[in-house]
PDB file of N, CA and C in Angstrom:
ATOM      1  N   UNK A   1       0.848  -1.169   0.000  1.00  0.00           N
ATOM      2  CA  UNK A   1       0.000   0.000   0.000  1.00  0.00           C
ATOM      3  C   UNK A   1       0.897   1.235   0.000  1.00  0.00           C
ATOM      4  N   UNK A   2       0.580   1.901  -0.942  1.00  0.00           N
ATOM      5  CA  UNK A   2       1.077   2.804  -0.517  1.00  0.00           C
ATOM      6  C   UNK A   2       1.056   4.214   0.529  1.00  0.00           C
ATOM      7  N   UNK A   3       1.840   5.253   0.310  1.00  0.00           N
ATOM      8  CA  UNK A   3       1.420   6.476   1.458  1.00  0.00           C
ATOM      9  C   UNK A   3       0.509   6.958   1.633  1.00  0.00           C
ATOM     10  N   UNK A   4      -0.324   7.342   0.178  1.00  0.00           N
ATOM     11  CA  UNK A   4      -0.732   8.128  -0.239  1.00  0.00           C
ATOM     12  C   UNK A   4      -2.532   7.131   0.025  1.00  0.00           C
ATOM     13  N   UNK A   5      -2.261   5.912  -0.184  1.00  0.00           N
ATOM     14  CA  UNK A   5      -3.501   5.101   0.010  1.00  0.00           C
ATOM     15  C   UNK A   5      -3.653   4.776   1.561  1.00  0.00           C
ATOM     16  N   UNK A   6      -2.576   4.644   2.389  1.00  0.00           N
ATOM     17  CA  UNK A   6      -2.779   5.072   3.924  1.00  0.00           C
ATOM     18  C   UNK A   6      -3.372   6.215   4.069  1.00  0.00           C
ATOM     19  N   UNK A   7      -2.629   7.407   3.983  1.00  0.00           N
ATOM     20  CA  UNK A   7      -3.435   8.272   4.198  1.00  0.00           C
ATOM     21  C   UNK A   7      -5.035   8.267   4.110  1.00  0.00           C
ATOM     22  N   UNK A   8      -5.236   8.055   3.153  1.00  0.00           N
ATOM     23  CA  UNK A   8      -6.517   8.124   2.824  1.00  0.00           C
ATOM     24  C   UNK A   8      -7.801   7.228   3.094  1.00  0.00           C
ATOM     25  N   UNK A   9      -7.196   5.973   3.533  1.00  0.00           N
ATOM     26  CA  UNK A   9      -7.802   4.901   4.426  1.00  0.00           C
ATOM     27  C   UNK A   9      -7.461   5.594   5.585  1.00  0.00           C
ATOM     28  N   UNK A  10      -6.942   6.287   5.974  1.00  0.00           N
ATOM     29  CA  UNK A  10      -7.093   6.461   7.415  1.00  0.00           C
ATOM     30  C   UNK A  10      -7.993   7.396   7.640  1.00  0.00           C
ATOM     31  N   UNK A  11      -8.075   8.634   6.457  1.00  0.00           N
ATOM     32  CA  UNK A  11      -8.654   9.070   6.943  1.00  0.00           C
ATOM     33  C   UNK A  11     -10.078   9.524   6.578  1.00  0.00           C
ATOM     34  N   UNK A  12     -10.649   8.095   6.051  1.00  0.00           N
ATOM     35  CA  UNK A  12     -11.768   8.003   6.192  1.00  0.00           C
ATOM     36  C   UNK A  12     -12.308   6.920   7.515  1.00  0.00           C
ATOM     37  N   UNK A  13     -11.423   6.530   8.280  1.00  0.00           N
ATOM     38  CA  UNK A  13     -12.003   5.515   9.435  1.00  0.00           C
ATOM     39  C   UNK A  13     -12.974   6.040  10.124  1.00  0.00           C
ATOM     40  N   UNK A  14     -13.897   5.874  10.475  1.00  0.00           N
ATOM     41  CA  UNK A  14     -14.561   6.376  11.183  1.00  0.00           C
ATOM     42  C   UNK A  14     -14.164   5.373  12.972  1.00  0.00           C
ATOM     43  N   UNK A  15     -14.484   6.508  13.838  1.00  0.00           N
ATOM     44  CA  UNK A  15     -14.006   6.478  15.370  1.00  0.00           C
ATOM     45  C   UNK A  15     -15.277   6.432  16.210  1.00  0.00           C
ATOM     46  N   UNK A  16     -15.340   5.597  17.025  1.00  0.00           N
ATOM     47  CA  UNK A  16     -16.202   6.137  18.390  1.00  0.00           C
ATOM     48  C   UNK A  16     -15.967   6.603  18.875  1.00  0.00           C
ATOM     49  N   UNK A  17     -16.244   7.417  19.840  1.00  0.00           N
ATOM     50  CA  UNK A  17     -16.254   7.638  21.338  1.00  0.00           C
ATOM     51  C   UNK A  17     -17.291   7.764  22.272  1.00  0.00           C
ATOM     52  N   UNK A  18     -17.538   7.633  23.092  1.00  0.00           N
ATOM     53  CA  UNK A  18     -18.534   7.155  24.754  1.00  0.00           C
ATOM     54  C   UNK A  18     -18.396   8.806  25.619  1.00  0.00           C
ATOM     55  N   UNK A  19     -19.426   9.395  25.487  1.00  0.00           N
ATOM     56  CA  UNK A  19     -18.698  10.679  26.423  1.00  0.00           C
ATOM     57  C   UNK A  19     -19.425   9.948  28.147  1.00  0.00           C
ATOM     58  N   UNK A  20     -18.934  10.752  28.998  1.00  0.00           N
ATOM     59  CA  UNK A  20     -19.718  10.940  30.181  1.00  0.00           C
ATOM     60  C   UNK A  20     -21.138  10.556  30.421  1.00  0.00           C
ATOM     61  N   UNK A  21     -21.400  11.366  29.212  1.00  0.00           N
ATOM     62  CA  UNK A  21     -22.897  11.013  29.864  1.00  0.00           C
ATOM     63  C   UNK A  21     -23.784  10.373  29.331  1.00  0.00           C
ATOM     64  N   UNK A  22     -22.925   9.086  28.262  1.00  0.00           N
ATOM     65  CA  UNK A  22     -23.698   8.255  27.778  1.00  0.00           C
ATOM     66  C   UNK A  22     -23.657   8.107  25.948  1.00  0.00           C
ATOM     67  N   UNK A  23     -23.083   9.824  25.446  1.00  0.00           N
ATOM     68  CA  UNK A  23     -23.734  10.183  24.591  1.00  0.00           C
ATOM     69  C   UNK A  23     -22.675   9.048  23.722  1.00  0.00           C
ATOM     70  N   UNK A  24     -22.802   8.833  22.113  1.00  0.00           N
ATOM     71  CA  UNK A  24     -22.246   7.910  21.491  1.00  0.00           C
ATOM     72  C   UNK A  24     -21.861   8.440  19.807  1.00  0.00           C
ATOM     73  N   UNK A  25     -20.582   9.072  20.049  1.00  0.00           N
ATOM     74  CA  UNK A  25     -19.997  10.230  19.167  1.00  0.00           C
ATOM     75  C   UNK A  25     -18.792   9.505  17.945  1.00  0.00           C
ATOM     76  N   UNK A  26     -19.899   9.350  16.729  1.00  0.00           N
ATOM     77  CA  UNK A  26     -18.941   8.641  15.702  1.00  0.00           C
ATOM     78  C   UNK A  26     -17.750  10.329  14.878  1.00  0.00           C
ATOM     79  N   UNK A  27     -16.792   9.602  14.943  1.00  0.00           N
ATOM     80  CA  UNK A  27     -15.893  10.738  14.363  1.00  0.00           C
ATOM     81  C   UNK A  27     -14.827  10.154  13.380  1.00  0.00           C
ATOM     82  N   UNK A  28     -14.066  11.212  12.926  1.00  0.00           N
ATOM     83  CA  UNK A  28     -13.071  11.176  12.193  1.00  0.00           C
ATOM     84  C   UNK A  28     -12.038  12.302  11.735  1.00  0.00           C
ATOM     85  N   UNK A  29     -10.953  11.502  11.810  1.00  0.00           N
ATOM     86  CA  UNK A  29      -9.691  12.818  11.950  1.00  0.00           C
ATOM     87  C   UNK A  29     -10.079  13.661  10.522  1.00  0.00           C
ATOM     88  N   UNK A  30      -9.384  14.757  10.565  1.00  0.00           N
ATOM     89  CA  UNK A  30      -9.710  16.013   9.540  1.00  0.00           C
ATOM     90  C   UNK A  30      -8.659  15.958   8.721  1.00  0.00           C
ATOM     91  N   UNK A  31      -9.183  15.544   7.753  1.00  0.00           N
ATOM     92  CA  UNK A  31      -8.498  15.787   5.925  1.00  0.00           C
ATOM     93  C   UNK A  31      -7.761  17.134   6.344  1.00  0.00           C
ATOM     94  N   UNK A  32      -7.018  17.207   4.589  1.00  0.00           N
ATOM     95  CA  UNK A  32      -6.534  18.996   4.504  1.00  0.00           C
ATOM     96  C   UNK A  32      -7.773  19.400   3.740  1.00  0.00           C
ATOM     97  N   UNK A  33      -8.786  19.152   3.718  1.00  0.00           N
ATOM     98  CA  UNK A  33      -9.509  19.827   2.969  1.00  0.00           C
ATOM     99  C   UNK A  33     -10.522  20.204   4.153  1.00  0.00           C
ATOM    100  N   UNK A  34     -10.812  19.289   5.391  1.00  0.00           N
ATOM    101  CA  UNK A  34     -11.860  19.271   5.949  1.00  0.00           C
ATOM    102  C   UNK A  34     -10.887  20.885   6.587  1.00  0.00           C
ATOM    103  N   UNK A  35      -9.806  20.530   6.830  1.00  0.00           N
ATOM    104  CA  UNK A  35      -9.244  21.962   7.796  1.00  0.00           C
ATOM    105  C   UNK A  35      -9.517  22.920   6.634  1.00  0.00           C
ATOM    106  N   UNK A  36      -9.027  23.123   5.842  1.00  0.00           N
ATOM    107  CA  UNK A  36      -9.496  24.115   4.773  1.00  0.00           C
ATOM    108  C   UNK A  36     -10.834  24.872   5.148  1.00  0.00           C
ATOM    109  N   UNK A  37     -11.532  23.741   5.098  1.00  0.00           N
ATOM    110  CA  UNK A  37     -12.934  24.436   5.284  1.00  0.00           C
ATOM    111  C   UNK A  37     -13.387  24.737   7.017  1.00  0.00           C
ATOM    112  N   UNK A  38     -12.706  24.455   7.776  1.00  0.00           N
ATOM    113  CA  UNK A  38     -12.459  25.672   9.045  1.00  0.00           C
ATOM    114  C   UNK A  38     -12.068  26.457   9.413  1.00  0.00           C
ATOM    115  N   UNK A  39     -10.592  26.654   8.908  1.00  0.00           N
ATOM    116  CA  UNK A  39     -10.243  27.857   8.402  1.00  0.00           C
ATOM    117  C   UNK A  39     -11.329  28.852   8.011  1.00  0.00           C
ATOM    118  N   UNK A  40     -11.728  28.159   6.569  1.00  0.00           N
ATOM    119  CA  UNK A  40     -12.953  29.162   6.001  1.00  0.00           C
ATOM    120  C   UNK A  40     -13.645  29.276   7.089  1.00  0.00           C
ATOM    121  N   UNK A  41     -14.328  28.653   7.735  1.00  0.00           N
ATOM    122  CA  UNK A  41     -15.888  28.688   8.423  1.00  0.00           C
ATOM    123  C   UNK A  41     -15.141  29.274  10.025  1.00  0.00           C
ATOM    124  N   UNK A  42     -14.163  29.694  10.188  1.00  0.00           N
ATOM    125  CA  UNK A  42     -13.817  30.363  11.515  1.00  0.00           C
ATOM    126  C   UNK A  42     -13.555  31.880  11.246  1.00  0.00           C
ATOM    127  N   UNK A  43     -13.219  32.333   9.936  1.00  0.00           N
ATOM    128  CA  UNK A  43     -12.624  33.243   9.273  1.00  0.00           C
ATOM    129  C   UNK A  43     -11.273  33.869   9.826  1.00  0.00           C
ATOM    130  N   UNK A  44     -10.568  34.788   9.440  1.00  0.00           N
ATOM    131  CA  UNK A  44      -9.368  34.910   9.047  1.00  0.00           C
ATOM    132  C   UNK A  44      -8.857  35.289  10.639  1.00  0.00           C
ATOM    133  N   UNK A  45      -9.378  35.987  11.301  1.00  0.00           N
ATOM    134  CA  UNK A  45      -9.068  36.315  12.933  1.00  0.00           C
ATOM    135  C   UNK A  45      -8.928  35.154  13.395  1.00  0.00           C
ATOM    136  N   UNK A  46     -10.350  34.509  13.838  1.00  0.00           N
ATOM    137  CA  UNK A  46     -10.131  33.232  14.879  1.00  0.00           C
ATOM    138  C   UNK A  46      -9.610  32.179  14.090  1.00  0.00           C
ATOM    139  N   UNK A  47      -8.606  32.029  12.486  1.00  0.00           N
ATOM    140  CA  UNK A  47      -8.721  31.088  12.303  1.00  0.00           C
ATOM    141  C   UNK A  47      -6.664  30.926  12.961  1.00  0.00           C
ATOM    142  N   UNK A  48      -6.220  32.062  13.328  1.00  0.00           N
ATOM    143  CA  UNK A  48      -5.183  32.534  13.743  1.00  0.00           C
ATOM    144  C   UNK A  48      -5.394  32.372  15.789  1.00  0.00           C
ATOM    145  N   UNK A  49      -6.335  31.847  16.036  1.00  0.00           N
ATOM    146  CA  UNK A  49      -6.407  31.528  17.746  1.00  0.00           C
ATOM    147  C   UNK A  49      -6.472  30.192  18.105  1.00  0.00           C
ATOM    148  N   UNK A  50      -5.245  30.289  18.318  1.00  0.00           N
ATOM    149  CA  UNK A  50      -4.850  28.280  18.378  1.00  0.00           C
ATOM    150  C   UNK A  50      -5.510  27.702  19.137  1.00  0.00           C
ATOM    151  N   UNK A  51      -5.928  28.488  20.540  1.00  0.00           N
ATOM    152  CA  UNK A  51      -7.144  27.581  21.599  1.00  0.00           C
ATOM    153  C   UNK A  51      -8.640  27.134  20.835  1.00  0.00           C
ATOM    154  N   UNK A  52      -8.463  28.773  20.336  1.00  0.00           N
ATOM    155  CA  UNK A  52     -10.794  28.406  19.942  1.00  0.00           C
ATOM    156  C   UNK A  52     -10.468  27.179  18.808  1.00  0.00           C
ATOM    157  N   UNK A  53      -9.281  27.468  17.964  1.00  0.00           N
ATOM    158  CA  UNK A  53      -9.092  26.485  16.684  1.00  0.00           C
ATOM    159  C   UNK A  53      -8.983  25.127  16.804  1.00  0.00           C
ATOM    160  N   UNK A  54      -8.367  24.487  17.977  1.00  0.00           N
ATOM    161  CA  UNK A  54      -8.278  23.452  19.048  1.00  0.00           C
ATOM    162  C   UNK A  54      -9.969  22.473  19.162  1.00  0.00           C
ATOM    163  N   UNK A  55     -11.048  23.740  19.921  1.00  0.00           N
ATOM    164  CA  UNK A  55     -11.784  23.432  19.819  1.00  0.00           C
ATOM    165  C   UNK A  55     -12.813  23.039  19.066  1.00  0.00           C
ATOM    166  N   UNK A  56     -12.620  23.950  18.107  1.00  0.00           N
ATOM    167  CA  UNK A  56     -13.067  24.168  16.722  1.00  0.00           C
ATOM    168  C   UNK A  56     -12.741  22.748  15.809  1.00  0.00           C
ATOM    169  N   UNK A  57     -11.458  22.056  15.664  1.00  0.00           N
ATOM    170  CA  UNK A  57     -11.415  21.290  15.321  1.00  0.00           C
ATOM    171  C   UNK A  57     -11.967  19.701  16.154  1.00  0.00           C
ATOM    172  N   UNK A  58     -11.944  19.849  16.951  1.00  0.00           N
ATOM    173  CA  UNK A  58     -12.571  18.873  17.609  1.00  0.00           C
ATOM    174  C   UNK A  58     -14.012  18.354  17.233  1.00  0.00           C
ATOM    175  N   UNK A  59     -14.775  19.656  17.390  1.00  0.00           N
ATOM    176  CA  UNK A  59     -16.288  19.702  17.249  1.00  0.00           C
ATOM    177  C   UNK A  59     -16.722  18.913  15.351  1.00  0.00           C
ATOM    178  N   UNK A  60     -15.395  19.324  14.222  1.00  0.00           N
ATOM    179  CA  UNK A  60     -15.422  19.428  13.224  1.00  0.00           C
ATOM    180  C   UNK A  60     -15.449  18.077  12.859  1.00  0.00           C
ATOM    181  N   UNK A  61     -14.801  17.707  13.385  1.00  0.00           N
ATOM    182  CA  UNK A  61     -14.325  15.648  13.408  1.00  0.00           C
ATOM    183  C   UNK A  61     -16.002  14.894  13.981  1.00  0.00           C
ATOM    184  N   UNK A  62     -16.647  15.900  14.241  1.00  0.00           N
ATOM    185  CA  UNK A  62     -18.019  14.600  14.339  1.00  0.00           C
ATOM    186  C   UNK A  62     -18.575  14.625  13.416  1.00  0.00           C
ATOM    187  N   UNK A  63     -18.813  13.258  13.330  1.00  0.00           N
ATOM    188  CA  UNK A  63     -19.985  12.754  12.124  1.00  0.00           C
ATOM    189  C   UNK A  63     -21.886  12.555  12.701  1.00  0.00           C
ATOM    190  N   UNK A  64     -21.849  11.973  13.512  1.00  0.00           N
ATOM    191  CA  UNK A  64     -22.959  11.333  14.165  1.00  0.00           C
ATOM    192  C   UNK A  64     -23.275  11.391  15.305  1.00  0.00           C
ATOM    193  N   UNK A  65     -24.186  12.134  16.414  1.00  0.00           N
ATOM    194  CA  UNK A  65     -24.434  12.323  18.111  1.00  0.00           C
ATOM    195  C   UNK A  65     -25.310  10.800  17.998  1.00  0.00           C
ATOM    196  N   UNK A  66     -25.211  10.040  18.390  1.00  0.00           N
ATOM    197  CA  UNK A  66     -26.347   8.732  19.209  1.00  0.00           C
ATOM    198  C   UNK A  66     -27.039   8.514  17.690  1.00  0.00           C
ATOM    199  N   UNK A  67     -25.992   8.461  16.661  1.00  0.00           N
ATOM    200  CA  UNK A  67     -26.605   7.676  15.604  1.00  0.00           C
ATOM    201  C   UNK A  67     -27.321   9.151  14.680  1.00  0.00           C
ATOM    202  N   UNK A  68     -27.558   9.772  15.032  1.00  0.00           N
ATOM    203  CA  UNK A  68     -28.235  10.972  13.817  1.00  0.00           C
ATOM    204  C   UNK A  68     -27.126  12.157  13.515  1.00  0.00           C
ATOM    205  N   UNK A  69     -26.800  12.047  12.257  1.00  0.00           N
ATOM    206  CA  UNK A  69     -25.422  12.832  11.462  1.00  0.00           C
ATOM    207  C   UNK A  69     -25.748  14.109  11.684  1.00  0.00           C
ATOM    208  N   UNK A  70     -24.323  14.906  11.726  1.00  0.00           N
ATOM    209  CA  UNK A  70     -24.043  16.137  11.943  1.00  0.00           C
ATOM    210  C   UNK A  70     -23.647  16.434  10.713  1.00  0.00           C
ATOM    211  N   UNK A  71     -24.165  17.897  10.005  1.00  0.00           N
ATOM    212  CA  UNK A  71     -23.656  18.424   9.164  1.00  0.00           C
ATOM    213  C   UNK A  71     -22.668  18.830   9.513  1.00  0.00           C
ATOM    214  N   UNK A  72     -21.677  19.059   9.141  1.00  0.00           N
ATOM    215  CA  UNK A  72     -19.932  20.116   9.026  1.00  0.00           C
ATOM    216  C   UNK A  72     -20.582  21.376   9.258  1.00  0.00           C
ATOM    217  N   UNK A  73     -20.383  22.045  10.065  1.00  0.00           N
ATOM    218  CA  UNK A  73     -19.962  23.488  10.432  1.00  0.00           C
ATOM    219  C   UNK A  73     -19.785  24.326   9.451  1.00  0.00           C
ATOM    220  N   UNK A  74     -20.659  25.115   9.278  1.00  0.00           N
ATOM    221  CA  UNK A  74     -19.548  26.344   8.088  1.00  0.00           C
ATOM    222  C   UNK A  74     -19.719  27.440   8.277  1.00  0.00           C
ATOM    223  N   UNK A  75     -19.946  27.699   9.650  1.00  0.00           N
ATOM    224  CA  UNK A  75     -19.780  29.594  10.005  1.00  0.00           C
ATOM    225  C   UNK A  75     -19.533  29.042  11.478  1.00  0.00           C
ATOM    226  N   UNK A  76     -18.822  30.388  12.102  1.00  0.00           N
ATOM    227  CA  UNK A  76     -18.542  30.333  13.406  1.00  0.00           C
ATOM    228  C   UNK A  76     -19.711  30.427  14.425  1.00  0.00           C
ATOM    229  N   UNK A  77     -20.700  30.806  13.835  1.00  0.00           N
ATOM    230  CA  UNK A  77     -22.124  29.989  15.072  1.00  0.00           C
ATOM    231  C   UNK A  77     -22.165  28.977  14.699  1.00  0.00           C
ATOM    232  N   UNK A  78     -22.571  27.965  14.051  1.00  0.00           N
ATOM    233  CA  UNK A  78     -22.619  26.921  13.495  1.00  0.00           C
ATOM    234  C   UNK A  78     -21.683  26.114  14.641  1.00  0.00           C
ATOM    235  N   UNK A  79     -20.041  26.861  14.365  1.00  0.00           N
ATOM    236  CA  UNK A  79     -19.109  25.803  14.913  1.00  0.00           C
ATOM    237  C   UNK A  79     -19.239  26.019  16.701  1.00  0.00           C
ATOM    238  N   UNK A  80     -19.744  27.036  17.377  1.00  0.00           N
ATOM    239  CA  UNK A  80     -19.916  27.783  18.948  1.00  0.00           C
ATOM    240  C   UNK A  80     -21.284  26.653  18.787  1.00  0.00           C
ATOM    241  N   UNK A  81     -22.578  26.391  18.088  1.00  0.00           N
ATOM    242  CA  UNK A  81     -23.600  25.576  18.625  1.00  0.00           C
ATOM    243  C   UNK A  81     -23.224  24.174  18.742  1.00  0.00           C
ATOM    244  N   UNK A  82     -22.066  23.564  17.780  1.00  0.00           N
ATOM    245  CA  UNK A  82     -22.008  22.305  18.075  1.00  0.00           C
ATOM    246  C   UNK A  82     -21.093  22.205  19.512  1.00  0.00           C
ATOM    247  N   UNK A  83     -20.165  23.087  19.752  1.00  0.00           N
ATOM    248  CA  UNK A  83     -19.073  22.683  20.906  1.00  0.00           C
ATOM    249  C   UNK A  83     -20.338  22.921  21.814  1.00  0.00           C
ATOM    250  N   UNK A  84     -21.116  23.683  22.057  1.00  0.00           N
ATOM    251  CA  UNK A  84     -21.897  24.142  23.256  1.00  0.00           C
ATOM    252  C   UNK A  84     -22.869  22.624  23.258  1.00  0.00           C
ATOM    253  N   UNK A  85     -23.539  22.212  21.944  1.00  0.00           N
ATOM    254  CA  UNK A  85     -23.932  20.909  22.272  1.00  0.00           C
ATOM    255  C   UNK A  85     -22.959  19.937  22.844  1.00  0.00           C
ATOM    256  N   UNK A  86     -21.731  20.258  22.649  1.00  0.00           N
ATOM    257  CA  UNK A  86     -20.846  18.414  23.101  1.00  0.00           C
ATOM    258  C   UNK A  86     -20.572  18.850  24.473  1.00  0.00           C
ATOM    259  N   UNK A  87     -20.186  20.076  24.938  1.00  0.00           N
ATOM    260  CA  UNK A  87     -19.920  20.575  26.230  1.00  0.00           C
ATOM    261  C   UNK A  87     -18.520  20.111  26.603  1.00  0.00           C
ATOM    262  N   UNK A  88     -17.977  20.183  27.525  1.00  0.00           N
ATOM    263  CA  UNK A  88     -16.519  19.420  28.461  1.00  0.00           C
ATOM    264  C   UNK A  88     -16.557  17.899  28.055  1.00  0.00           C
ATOM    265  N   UNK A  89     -17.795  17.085  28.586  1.00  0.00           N
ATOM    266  CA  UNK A  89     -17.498  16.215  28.451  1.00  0.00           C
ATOM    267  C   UNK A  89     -17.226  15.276  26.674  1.00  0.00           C
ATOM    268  N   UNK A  90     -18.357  16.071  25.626  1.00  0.00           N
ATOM    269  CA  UNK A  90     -17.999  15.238  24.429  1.00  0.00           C
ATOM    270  C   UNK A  90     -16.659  16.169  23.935  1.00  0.00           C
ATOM    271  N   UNK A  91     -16.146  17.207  24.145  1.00  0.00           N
ATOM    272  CA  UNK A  91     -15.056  17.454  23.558  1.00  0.00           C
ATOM    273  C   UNK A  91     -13.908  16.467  23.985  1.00  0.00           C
ATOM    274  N   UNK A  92     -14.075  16.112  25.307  1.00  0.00           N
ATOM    275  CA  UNK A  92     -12.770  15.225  26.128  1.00  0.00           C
ATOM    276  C   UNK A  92     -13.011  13.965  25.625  1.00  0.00           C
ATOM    277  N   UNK A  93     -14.047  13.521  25.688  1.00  0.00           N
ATOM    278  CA  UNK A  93     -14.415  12.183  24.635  1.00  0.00           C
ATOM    279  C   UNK A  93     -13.596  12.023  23.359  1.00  0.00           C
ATOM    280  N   UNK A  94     -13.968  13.121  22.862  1.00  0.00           N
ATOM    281  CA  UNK A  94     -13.730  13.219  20.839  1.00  0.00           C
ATOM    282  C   UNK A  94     -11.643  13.557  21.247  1.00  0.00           C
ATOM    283  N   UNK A  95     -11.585  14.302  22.020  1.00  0.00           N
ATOM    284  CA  UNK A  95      -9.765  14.325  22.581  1.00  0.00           C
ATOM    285  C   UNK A  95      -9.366  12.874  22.568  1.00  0.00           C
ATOM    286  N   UNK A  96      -9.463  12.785  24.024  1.00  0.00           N
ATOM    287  CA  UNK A  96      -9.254  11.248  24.321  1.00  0.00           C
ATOM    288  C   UNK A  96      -9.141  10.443  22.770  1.00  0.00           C
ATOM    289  N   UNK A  97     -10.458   9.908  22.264  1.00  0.00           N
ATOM    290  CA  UNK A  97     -10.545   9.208  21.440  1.00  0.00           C
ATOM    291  C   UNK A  97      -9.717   9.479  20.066  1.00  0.00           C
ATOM    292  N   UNK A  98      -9.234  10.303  19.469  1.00  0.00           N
ATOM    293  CA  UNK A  98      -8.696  11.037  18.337  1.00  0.00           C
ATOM    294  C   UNK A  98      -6.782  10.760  19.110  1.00  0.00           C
ATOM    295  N   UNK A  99      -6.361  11.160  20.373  1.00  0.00           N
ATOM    296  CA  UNK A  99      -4.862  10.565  20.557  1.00  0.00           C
ATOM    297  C   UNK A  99      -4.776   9.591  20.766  1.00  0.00           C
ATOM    298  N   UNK A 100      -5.814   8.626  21.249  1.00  0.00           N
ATOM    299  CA  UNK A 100      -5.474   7.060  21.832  1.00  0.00           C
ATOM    300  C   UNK A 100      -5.282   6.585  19.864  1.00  0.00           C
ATOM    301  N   UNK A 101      -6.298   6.767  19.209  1.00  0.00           N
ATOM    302  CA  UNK A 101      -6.268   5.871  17.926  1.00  0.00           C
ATOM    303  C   UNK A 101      -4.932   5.666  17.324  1.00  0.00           C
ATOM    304  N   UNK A 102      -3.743   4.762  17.149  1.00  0.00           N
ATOM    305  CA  UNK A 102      -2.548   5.095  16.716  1.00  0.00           C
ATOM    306  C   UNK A 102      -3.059   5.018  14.921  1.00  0.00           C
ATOM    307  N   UNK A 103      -2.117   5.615  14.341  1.00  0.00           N
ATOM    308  CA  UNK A 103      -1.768   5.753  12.783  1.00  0.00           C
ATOM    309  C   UNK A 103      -0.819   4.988  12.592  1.00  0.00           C
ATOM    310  N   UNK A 104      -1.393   4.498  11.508  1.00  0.00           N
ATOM    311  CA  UNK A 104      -0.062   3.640  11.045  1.00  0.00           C
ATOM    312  C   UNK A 104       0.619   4.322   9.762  1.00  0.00           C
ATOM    313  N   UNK A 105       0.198   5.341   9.811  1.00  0.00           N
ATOM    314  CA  UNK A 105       1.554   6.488   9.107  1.00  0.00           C
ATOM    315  C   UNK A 105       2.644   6.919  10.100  1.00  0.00           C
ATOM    316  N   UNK A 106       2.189   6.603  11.417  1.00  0.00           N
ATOM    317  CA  UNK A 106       3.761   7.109  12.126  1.00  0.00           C
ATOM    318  C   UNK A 106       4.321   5.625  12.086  1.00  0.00           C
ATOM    319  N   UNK A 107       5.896   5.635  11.417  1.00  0.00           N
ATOM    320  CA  UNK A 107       6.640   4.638  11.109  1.00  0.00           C
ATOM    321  C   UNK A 107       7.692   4.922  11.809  1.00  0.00           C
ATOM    322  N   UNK A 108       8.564   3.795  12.508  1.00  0.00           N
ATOM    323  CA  UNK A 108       9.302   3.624  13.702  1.00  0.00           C
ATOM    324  C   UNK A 108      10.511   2.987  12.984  1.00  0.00           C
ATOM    325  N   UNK A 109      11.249   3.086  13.953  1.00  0.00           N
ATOM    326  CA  UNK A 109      12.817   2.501  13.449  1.00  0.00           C
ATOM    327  C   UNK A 109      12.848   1.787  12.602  1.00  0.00           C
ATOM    328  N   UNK A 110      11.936   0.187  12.485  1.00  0.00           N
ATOM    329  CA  UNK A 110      12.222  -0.940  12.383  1.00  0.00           C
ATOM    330  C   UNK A 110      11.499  -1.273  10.360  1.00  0.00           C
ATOM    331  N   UNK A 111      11.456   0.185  10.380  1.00  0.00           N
ATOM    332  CA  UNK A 111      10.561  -0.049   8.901  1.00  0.00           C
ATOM    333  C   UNK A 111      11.584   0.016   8.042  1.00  0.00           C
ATOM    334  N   UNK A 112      11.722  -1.017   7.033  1.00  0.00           N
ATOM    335  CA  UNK A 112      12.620  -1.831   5.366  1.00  0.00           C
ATOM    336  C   UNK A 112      13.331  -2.967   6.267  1.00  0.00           C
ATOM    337  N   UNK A 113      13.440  -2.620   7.686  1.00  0.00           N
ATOM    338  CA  UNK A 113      14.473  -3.821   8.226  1.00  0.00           C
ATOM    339  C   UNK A 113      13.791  -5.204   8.402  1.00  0.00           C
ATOM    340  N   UNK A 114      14.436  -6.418   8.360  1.00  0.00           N
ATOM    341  CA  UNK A 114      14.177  -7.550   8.615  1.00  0.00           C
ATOM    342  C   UNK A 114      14.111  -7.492  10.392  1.00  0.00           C
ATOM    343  N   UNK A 115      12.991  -8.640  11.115  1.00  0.00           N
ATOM    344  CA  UNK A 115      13.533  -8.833  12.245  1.00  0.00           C
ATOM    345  C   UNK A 115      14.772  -9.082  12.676  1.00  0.00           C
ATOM    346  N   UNK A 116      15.454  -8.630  13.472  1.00  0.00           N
ATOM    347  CA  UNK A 116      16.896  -8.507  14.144  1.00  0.00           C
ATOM    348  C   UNK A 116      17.941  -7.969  13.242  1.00  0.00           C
ATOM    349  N   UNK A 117      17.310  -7.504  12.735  1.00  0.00           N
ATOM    350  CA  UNK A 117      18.202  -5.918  11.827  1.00  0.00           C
ATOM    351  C   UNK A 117      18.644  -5.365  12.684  1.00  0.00           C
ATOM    352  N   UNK A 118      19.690  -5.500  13.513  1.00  0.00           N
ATOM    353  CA  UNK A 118      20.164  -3.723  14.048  1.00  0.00           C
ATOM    354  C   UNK A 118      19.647  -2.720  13.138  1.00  0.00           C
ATOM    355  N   UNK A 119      18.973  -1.485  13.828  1.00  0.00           N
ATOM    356  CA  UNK A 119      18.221  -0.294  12.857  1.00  0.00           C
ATOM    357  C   UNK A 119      19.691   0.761  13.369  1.00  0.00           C
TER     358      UNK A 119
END
């Protein structure tokens, strides 16, 4: 496979996560296109505020609350009503869940080598 077909299997996987309080939050990491279009939909100020953008991307990565799909965000109310729907707990959910998932685009020492290759 190649890079370019990793990438792109990856990043269509879709993710769970379980928040706090039950809720059941299908997601998926953000293309360069999906950021593209937060950028756009934060506009040119907040798209330069690494905290709100933080959040902003978080909220952007859901697909589905308890099974009924979320449209993508494309203005900055839009993106303030979904974080205010997920609250502390589905943002820490959609966190959590988005660093635990490993990629298998991050490649480690041991990649072209045979087992017991000194790398």
């Amino acid at each position: 496979m190649t890079p370019s077909q990793t990438i792109l299997r990856d990043a269509a996987k879709v993710l769970t996560a379980v928040d706090q309080t039950g809720r059941r939050l299908s997601l998926r990491r953000l293309t360069a296109l999906d950021t593209l279009r937060l950028f756009k939909a934060a506009g040119p100020v907040l798209s330069q505020n690494e905290p709100w953008l933080s959040m902003a991307g978080l909220a952007f990565s859901v697909l589905e609350i308890d099974g009924v799909p979320q449209p993508g965000p494309a203005t900055e109310a839009q993106i303030e009503a979904l974080i205010d729907r997920l609250g502390d707990a589905g943002l820490a959910a959609i966190a959590d869940t988005i660093m635990e998932e490993p990629s298998e685009t991050n490649v480690g020492p041991e990649v072209g080598n045979l087992p017991g290759t000194p790398s």
